[in-house]
C-alpha atoms as a PDB file:
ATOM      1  CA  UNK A   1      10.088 -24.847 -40.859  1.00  0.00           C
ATOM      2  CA  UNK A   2       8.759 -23.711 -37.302  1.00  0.00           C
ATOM      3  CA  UNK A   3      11.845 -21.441 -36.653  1.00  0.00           C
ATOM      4  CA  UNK A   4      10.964 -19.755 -40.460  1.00  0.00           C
ATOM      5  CA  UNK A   5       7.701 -18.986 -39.660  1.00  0.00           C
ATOM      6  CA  UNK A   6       8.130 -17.864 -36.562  1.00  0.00           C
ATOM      7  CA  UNK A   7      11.424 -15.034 -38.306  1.00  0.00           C
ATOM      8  CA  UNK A   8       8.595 -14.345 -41.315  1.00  0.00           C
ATOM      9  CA  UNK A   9       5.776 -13.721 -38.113  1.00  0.00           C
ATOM     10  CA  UNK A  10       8.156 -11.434 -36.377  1.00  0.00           C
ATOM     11  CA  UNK A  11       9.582  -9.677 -39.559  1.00  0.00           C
ATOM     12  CA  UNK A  12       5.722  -8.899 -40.276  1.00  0.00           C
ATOM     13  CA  UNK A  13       4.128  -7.671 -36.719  1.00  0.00           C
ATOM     14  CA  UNK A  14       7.028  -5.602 -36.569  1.00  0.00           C
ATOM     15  CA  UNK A  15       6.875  -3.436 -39.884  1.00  0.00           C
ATOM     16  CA  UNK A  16       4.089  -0.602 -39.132  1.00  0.00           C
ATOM     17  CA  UNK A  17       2.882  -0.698 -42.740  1.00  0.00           C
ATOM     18  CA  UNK A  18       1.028  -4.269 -41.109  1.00  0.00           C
ATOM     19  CA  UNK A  19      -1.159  -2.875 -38.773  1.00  0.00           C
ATOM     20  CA  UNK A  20      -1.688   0.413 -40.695  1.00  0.00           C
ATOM     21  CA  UNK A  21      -3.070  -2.154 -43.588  1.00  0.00           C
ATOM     22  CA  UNK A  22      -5.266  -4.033 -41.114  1.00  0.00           C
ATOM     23  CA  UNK A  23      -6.086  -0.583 -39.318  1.00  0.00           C
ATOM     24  CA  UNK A  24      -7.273   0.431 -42.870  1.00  0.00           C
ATOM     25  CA  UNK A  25      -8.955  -2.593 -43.557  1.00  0.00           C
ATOM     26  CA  UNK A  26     -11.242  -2.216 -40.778  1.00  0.00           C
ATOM     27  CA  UNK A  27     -11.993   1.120 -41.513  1.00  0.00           C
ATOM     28  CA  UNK A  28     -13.011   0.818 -45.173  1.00  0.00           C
ATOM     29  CA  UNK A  29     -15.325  -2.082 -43.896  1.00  0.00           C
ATOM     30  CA  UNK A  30     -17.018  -0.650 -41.478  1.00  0.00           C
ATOM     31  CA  UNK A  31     -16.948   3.116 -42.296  1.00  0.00           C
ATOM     32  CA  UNK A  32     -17.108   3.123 -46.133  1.00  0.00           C
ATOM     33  CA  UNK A  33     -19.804   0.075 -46.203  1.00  0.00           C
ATOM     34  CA  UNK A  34     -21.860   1.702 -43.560  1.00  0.00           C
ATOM     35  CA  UNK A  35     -22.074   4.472 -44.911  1.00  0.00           C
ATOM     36  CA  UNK A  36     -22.905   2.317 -48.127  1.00  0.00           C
ATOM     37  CA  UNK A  37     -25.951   0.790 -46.330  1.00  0.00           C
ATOM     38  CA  UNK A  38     -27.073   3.983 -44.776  1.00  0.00           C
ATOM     39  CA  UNK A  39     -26.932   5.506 -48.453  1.00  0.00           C
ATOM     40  CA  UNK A  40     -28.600   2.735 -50.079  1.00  0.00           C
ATOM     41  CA  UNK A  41     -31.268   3.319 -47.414  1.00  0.00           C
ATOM     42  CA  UNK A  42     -31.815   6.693 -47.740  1.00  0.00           C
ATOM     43  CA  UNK A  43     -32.835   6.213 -51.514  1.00  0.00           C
ATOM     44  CA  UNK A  44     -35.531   4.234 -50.507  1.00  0.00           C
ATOM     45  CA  UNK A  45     -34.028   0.588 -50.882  1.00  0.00           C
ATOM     46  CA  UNK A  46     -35.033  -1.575 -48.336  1.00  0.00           C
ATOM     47  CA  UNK A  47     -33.926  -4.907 -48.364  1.00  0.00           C
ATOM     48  CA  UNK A  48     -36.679  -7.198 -49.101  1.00  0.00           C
ATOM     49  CA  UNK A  49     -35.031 -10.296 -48.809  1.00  0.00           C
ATOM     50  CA  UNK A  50     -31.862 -12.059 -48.185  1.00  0.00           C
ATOM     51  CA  UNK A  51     -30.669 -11.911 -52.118  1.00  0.00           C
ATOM     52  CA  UNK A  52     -31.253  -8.104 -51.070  1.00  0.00           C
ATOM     53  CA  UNK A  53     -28.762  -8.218 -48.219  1.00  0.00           C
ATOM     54  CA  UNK A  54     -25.847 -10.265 -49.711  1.00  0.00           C
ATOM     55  CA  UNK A  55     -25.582  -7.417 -51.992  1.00  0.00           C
ATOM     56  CA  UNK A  56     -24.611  -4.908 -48.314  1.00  0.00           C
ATOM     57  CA  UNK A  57     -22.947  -7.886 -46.677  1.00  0.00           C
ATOM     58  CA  UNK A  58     -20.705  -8.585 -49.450  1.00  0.00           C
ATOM     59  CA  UNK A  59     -19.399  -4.500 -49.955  1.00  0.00           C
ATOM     60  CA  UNK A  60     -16.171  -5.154 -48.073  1.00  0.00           C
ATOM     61  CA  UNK A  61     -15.153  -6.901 -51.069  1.00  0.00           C
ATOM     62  CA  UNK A  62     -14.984  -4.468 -53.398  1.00  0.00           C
ATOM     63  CA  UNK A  63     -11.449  -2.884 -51.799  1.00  0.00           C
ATOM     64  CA  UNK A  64     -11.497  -5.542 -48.835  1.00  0.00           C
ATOM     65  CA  UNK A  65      -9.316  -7.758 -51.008  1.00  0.00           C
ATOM     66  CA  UNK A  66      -6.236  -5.613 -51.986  1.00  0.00           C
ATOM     67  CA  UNK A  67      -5.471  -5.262 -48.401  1.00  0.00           C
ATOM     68  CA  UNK A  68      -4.412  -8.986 -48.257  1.00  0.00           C
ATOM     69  CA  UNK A  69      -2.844  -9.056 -51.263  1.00  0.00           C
ATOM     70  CA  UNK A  70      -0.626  -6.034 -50.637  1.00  0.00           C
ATOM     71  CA  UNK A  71       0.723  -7.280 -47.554  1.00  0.00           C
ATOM     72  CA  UNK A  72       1.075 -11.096 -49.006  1.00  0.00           C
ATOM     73  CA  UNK A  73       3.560  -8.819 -51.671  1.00  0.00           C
ATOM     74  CA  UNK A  74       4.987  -6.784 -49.205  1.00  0.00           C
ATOM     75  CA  UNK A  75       6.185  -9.649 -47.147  1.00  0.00           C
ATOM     76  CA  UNK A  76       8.371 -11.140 -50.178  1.00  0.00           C
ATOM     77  CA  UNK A  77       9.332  -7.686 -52.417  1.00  0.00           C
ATOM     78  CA  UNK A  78      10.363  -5.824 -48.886  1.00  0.00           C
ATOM     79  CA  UNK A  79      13.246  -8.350 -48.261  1.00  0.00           C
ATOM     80  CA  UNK A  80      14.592  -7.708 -52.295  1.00  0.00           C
ATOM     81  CA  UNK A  81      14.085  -3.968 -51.825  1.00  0.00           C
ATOM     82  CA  UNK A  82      15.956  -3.978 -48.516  1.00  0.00           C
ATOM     83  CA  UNK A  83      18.427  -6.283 -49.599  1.00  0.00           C
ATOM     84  CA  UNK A  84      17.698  -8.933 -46.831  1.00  0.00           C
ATOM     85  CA  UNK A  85      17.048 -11.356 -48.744  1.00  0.00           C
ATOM     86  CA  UNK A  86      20.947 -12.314 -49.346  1.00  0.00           C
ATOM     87  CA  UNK A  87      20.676 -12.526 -45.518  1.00  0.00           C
ATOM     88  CA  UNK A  88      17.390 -14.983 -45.143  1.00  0.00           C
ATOM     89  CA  UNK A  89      18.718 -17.487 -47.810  1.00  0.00           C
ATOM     90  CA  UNK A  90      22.087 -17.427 -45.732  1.00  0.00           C
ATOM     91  CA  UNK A  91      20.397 -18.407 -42.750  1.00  0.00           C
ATOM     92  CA  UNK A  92      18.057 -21.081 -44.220  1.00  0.00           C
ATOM     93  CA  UNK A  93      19.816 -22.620 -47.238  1.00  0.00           C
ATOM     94  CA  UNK A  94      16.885 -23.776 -48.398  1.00  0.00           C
ATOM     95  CA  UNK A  95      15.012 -21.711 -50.831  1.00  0.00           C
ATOM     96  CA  UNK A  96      11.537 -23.784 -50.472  1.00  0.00           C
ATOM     97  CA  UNK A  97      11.586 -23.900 -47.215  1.00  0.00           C
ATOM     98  CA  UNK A  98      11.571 -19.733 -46.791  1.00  0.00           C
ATOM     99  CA  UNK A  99       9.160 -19.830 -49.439  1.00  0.00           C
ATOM    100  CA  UNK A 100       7.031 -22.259 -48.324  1.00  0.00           C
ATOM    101  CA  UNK A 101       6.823 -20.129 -44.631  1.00  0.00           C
ATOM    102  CA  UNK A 102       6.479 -16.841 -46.214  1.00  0.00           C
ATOM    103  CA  UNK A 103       3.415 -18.823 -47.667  1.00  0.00           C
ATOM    104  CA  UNK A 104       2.116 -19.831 -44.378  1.00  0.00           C
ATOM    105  CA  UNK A 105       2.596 -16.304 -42.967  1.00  0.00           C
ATOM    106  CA  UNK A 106       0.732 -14.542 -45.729  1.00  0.00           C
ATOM    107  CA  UNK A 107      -2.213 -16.831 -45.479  1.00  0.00           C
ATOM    108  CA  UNK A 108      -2.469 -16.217 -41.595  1.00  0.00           C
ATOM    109  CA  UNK A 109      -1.958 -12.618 -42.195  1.00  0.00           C
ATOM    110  CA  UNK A 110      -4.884 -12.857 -44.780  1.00  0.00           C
ATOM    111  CA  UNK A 111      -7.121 -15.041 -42.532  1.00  0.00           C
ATOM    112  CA  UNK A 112      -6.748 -12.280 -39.748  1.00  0.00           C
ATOM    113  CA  UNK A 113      -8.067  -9.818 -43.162  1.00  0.00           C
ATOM    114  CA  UNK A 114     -10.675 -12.283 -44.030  1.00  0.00           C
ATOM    115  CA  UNK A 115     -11.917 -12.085 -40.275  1.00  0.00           C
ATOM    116  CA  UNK A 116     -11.704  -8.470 -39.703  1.00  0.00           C
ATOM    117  CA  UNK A 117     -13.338  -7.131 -42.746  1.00  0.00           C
ATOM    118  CA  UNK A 118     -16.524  -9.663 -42.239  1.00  0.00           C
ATOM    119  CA  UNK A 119     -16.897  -8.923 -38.469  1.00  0.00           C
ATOM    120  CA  UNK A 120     -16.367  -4.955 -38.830  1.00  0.00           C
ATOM    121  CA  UNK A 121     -18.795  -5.321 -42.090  1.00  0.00           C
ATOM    122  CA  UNK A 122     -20.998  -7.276 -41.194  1.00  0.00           C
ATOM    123  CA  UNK A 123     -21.523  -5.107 -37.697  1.00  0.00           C
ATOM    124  CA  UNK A 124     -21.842  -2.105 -39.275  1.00  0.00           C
ATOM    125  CA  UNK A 125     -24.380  -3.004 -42.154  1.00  0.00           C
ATOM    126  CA  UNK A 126     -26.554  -4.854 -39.224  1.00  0.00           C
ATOM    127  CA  UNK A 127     -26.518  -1.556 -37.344  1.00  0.00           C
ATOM    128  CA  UNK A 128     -27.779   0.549 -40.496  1.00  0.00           C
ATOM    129  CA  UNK A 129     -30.328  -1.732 -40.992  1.00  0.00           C
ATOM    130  CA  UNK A 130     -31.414  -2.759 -37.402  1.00  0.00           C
ATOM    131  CA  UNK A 131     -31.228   1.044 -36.726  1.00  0.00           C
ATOM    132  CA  UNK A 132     -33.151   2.039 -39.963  1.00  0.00           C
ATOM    133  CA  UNK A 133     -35.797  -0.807 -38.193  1.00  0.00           C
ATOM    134  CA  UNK A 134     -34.477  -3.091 -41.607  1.00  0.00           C
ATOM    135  CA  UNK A 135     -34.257  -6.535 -40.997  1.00  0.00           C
ATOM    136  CA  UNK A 136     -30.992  -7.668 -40.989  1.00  0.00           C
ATOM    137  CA  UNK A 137     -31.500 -11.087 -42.308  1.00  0.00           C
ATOM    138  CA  UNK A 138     -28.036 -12.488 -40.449  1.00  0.00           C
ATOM    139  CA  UNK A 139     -29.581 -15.784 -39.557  1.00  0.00           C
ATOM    140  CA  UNK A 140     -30.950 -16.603 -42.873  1.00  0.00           C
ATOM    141  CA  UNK A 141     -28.950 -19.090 -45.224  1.00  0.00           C
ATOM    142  CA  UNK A 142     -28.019 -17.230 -48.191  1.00  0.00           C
ATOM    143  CA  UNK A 143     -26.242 -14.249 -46.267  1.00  0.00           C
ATOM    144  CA  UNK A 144     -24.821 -16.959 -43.918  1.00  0.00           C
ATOM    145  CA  UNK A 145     -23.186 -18.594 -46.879  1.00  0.00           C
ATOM    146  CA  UNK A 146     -22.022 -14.698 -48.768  1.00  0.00           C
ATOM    147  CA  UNK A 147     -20.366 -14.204 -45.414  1.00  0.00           C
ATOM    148  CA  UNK A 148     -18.818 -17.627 -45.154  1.00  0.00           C
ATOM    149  CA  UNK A 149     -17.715 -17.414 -48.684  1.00  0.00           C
ATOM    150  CA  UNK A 150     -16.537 -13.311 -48.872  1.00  0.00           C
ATOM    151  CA  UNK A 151     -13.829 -14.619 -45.665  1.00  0.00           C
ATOM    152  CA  UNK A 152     -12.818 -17.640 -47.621  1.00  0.00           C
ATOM    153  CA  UNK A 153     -12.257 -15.491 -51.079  1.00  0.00           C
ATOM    154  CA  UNK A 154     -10.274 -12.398 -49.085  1.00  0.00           C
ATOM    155  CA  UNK A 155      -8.066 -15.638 -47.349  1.00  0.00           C
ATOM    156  CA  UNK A 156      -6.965 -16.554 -50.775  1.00  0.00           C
ATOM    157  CA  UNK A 157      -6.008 -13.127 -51.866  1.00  0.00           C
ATOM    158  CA  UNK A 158      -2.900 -13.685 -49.167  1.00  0.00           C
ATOM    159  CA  UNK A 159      -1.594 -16.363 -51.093  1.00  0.00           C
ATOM    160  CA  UNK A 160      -1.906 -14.645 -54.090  1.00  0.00           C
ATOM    161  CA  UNK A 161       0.066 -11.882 -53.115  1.00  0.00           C
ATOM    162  CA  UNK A 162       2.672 -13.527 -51.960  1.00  0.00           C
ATOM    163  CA  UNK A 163       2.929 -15.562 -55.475  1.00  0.00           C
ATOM    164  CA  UNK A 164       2.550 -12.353 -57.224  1.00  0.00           C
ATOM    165  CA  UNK A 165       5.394 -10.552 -55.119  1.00  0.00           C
ATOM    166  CA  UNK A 166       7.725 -13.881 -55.651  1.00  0.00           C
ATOM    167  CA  UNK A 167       7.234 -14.044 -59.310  1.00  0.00           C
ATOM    168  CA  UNK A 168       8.106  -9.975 -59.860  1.00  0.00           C
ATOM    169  CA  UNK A 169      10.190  -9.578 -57.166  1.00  0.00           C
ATOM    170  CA  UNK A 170       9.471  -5.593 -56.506  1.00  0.00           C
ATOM    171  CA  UNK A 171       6.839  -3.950 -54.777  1.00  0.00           C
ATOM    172  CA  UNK A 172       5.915  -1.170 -57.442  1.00  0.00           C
ATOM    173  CA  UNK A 173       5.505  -3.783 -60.113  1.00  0.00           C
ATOM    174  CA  UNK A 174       3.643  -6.547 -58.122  1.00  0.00           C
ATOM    175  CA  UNK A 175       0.708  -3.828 -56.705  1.00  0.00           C
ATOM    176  CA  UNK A 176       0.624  -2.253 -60.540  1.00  0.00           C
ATOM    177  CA  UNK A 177       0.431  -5.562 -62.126  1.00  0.00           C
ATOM    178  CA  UNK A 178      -2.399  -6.199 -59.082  1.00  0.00           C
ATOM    179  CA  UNK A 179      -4.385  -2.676 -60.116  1.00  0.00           C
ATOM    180  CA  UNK A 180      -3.958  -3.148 -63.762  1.00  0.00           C
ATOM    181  CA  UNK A 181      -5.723  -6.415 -63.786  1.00  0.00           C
ATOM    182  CA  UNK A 182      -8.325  -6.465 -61.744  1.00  0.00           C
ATOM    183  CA  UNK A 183      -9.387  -2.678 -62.069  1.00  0.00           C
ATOM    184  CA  UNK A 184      -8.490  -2.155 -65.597  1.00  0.00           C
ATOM    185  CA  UNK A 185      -8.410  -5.317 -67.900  1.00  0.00           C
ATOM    186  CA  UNK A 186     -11.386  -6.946 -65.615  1.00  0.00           C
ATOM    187  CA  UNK A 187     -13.456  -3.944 -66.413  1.00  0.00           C
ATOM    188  CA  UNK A 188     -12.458  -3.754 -69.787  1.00  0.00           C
ATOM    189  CA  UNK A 189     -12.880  -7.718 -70.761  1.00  0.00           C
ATOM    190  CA  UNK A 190     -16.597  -7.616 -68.656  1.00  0.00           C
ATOM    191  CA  UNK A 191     -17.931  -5.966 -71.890  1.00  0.00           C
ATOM    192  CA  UNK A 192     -16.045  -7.098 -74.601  1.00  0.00           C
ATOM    193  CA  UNK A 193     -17.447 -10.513 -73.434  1.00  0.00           C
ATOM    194  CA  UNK A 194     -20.706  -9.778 -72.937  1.00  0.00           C
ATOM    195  CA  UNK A 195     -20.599  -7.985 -76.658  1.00  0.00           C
ATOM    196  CA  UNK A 196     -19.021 -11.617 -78.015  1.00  0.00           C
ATOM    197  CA  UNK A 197     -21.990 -13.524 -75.989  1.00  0.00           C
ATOM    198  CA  UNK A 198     -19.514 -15.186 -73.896  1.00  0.00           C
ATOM    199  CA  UNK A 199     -20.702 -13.505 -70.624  1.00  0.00           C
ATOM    200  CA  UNK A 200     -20.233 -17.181 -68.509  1.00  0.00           C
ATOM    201  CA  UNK A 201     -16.263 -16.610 -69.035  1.00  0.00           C
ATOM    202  CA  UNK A 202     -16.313 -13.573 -66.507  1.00  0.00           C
ATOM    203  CA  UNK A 203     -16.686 -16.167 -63.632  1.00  0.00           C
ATOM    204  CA  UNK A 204     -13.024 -17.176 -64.540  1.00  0.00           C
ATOM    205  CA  UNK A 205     -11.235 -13.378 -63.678  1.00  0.00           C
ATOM    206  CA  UNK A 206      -9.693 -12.879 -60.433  1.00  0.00           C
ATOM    207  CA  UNK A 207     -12.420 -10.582 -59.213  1.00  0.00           C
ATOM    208  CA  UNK A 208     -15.514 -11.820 -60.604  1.00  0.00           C
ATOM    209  CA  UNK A 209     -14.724 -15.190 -59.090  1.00  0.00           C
ATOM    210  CA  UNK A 210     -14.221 -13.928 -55.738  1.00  0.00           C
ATOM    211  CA  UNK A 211     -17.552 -11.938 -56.361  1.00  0.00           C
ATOM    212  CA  UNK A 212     -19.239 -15.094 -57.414  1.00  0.00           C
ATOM    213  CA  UNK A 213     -17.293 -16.727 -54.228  1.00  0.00           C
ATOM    214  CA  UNK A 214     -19.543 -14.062 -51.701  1.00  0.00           C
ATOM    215  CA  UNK A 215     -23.027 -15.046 -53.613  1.00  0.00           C
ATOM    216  CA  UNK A 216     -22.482 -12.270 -55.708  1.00  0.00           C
ATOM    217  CA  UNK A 217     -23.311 -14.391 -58.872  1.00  0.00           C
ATOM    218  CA  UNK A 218     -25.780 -16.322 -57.177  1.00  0.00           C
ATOM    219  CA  UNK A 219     -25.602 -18.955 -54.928  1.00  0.00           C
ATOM    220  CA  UNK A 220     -25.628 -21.663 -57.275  1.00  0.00           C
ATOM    221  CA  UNK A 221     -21.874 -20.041 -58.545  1.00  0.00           C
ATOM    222  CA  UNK A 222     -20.193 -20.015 -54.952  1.00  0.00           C
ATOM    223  CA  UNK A 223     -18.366 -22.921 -54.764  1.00  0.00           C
ATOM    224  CA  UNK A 224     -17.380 -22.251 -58.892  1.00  0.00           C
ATOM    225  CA  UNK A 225     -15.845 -18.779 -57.800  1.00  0.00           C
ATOM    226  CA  UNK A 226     -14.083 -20.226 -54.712  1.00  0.00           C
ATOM    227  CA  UNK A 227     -12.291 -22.832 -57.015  1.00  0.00           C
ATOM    228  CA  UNK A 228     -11.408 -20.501 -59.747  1.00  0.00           C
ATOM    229  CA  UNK A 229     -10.199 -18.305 -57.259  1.00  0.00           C
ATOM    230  CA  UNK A 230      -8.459 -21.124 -55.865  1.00  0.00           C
ATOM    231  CA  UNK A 231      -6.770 -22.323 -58.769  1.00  0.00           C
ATOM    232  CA  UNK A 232      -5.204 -18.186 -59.777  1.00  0.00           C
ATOM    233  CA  UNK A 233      -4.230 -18.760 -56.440  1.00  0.00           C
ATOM    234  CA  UNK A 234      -2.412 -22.101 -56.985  1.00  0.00           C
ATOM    235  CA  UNK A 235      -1.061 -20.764 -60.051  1.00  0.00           C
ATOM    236  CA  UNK A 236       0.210 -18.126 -58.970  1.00  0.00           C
ATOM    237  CA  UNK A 237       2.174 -19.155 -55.648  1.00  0.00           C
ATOM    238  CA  UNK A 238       3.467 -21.722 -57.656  1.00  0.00           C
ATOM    239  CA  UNK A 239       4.741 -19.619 -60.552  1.00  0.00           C
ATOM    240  CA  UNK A 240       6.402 -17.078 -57.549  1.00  0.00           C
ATOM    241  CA  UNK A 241       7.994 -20.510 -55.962  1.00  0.00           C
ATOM    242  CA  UNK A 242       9.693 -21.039 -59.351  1.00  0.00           C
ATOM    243  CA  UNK A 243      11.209 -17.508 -59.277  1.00  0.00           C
ATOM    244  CA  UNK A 244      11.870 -18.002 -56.008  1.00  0.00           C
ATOM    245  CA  UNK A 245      13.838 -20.723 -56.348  1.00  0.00           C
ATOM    246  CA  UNK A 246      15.897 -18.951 -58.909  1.00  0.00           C
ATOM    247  CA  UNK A 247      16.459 -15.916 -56.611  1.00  0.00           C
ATOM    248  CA  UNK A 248      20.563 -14.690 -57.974  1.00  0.00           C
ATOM    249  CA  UNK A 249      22.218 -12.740 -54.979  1.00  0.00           C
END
């Protein structure tokens, strides 16, 4: 398993659409939600209390999440598209076993997401603020727990995308499948729902729960979101361990 993880590692820090992902990802977090907070700001909304500043702290999430789960699909669908794949299952036999350490890859890759996205975030929103003379509220409670729980929902988008990229096998279909789901049916079941007074089953969609997961559904729904998000994760990686298993030349 050691010498798998260590081929999936190397076959990762060496494509350049890795750190261009990550180089992105830090961008959009500090960049796009700074200029969030400076907007928000600028209109005259001050945050009055923590609740207030989850709302800044948590931004990252809104895009921060499909940089995990594209490169958790990219590491499986780039060895079908290539044609590699033939050559991985020759040199480890064992079709779990390259599963299981594309697995472990994709979660570190997302944990190194999860920790860039919160540090360059969470810098550049307590700049705005602290230079706006805001407070930034970083030592109370309720943003400690958002932050803790925004880096523990963008970790489990890794796994996800790997799962996702297992079960469809091609990179054009797993990222579509992604977008149409949680940017299209999401949107489009939030207010069906809410018209058919079943608003509390929103918590259970891929993106509301890692909303809930950063306090963005209140505290009291944190650990809910991180353990729906938990189980599409589970769900997923093992449906894409299934395929996987079934891979034909």
């Amino acid at each position: 398993m050691t010498v798998q993880i260590r081929s999936e590692l190397l076959k990762l820090t060496t494509a350049k659409s890795t750190w261009l992902l990550l180089a992105g990802l830090v961008a959009v977090s500090a960049l796009l939600v700074g200029a969030l907070a400076q907007l928000w700001l600028s209109l005259g909304s001050v945050p009055e209390s923590a609740a207030d500043a989850v709302v800044l702290y948590k931004a990252p999430l809104a895009l921060g999440y499909l940089f995990p789960l594209v490169i958790g699909i990219v590491l499986v669908t780039h060895e079908y598209r290539s044609g590699s794949i033939a050559q991985t299952l020759l040199a480890e036999p064992r079709r779990h076993t390259v599963y299981l350490a594309k697995l472990a890859v994709g979660s570190g890759a997302a944990a190194v997401c999860s920790l860039a996205a919160v540090g360059a975030g969470t810098a550049a929103v307590a700049a705005v603020l602290a230079a706006n003379g805001a407070a930034t509220r970083l030592g109370s409670p309720e943003v400690t727990a958002a932050l803790l729980g925004l880096a523990a929902a963008l970790l489990l988008w890794g796994p996800i995308g790997v799962g996702t990229g297992a079960a469809l096998r091609s990179t054009a279909a797993a990222v579509a499948a992604a977008f149409i789901v949680t940017m299209l049916l999401e949107y489009l079941a939030f207010p069906l729902l809410g018209m058919a007074g079943r608003a509390d089953l929103m918590l259970y969609l891929p993106s509301a729960a890692s909303d809930a997961a950063a306090g963005g559904a209140g505290g009291g729904h944190q650990l809910l979101g991180l353990l729906v998000l938990a189980g599409h994760a589970a769900a997923l990686t093992a449906a894409g361990g299934w395929r996987f298993a079934r891979h034909q030349g």
